[in-house]
C-alpha atoms as a PDB file:
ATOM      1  CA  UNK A   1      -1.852 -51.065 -57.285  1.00  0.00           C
ATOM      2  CA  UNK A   2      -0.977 -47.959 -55.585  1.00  0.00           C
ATOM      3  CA  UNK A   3      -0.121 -44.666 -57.547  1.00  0.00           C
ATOM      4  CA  UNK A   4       3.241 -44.205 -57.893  1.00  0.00           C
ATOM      5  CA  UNK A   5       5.123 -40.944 -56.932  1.00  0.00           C
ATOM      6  CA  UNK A   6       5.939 -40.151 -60.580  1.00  0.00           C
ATOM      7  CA  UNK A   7       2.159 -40.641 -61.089  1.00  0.00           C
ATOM      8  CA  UNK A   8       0.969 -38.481 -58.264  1.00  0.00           C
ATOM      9  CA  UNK A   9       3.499 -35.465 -60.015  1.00  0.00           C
ATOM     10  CA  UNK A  10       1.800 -35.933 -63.350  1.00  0.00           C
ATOM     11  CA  UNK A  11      -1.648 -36.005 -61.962  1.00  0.00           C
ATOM     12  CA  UNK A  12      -1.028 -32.363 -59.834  1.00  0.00           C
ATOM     13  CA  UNK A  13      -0.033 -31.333 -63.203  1.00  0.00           C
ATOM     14  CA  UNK A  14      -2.859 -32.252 -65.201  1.00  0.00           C
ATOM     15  CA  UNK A  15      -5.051 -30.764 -62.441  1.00  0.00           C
ATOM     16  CA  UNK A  16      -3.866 -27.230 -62.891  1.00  0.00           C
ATOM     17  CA  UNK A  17      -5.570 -27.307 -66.360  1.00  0.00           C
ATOM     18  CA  UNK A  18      -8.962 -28.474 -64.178  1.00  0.00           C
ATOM     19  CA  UNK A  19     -11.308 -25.662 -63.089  1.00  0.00           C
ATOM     20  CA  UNK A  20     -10.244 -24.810 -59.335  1.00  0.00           C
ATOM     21  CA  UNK A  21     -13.339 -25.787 -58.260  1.00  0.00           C
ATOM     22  CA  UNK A  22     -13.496 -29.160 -59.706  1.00  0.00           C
ATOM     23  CA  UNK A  23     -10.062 -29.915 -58.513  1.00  0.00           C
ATOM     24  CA  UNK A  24     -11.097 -31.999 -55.490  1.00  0.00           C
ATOM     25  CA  UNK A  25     -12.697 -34.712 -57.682  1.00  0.00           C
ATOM     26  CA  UNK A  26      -9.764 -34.837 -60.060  1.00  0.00           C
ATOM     27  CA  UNK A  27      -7.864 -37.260 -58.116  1.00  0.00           C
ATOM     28  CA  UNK A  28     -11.159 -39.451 -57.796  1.00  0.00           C
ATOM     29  CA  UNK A  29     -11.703 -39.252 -61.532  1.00  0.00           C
ATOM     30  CA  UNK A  30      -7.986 -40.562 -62.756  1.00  0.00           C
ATOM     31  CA  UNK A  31      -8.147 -43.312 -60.407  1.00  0.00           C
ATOM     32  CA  UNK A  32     -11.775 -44.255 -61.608  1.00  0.00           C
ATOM     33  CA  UNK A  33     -10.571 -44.267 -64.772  1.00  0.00           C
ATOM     34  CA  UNK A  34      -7.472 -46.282 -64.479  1.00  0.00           C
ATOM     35  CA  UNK A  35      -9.001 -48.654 -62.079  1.00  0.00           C
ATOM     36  CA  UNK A  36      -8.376 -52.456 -63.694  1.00  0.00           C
ATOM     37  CA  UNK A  37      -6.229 -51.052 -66.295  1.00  0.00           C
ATOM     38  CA  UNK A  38      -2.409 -52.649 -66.817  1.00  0.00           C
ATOM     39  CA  UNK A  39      -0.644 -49.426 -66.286  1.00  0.00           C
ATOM     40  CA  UNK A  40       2.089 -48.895 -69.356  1.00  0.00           C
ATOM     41  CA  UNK A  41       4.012 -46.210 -70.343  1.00  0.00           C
ATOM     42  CA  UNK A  42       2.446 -43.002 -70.262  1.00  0.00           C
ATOM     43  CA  UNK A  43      -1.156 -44.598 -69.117  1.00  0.00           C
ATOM     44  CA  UNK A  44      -1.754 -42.145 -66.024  1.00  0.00           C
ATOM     45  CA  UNK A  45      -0.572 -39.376 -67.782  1.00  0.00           C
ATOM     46  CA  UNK A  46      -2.709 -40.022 -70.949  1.00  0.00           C
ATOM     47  CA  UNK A  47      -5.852 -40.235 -68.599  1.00  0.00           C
ATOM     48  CA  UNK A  48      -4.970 -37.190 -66.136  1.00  0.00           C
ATOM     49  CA  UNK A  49      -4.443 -35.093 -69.274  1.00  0.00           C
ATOM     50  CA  UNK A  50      -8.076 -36.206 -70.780  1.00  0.00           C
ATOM     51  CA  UNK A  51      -9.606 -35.543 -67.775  1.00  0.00           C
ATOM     52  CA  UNK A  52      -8.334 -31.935 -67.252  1.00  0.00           C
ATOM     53  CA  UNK A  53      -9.158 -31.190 -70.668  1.00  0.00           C
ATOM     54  CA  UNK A  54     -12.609 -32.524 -70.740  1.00  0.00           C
ATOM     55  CA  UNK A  55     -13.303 -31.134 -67.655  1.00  0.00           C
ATOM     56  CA  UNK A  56     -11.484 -27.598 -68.906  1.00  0.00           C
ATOM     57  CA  UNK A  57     -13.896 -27.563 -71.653  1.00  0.00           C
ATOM     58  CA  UNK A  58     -17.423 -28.809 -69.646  1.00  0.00           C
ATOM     59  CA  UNK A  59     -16.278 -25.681 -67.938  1.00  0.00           C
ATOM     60  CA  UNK A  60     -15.861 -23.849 -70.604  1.00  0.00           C
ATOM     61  CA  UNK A  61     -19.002 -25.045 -72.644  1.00  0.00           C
ATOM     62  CA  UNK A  62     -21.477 -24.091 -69.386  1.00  0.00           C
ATOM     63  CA  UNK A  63     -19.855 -20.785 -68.858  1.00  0.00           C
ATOM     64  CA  UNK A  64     -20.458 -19.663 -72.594  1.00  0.00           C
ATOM     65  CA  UNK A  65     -23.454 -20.628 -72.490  1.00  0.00           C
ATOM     66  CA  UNK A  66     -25.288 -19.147 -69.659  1.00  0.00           C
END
């Protein structure tokens, strides 16, 4: 199923909590992730949103420690 327009908004939003240089493979990342999924309410958004953070706070984790 193709991402919807509402779906491609939420996902640019979630990526501005990404690391710029991580960014690029957002978009590859949500779609990995939803890939087989029946897509209810709030589904892409729920995913974009884990993926920013967890990739937020890899960042975060390697930068404090070295």
């Amino acid at each position: 199923m193709p991402i919807q327009l509402t779906d491609s908004c939420v996902s640019l939003q979630a990526a501005q909590m990404a690391p710029p240089d991580l960014r690029d493979v957002f978009p590859e990342r949500v779609a990995a992730k939803r890939r087989g999924k029946d897509l209810g309410d709030g589904l892409v958004r729920r995913i974009a949103y884990d993926i920013a953070r967890a990739m937020a706070w890899d960042a975060w984790r390697t930068a404090a420690a070295g």
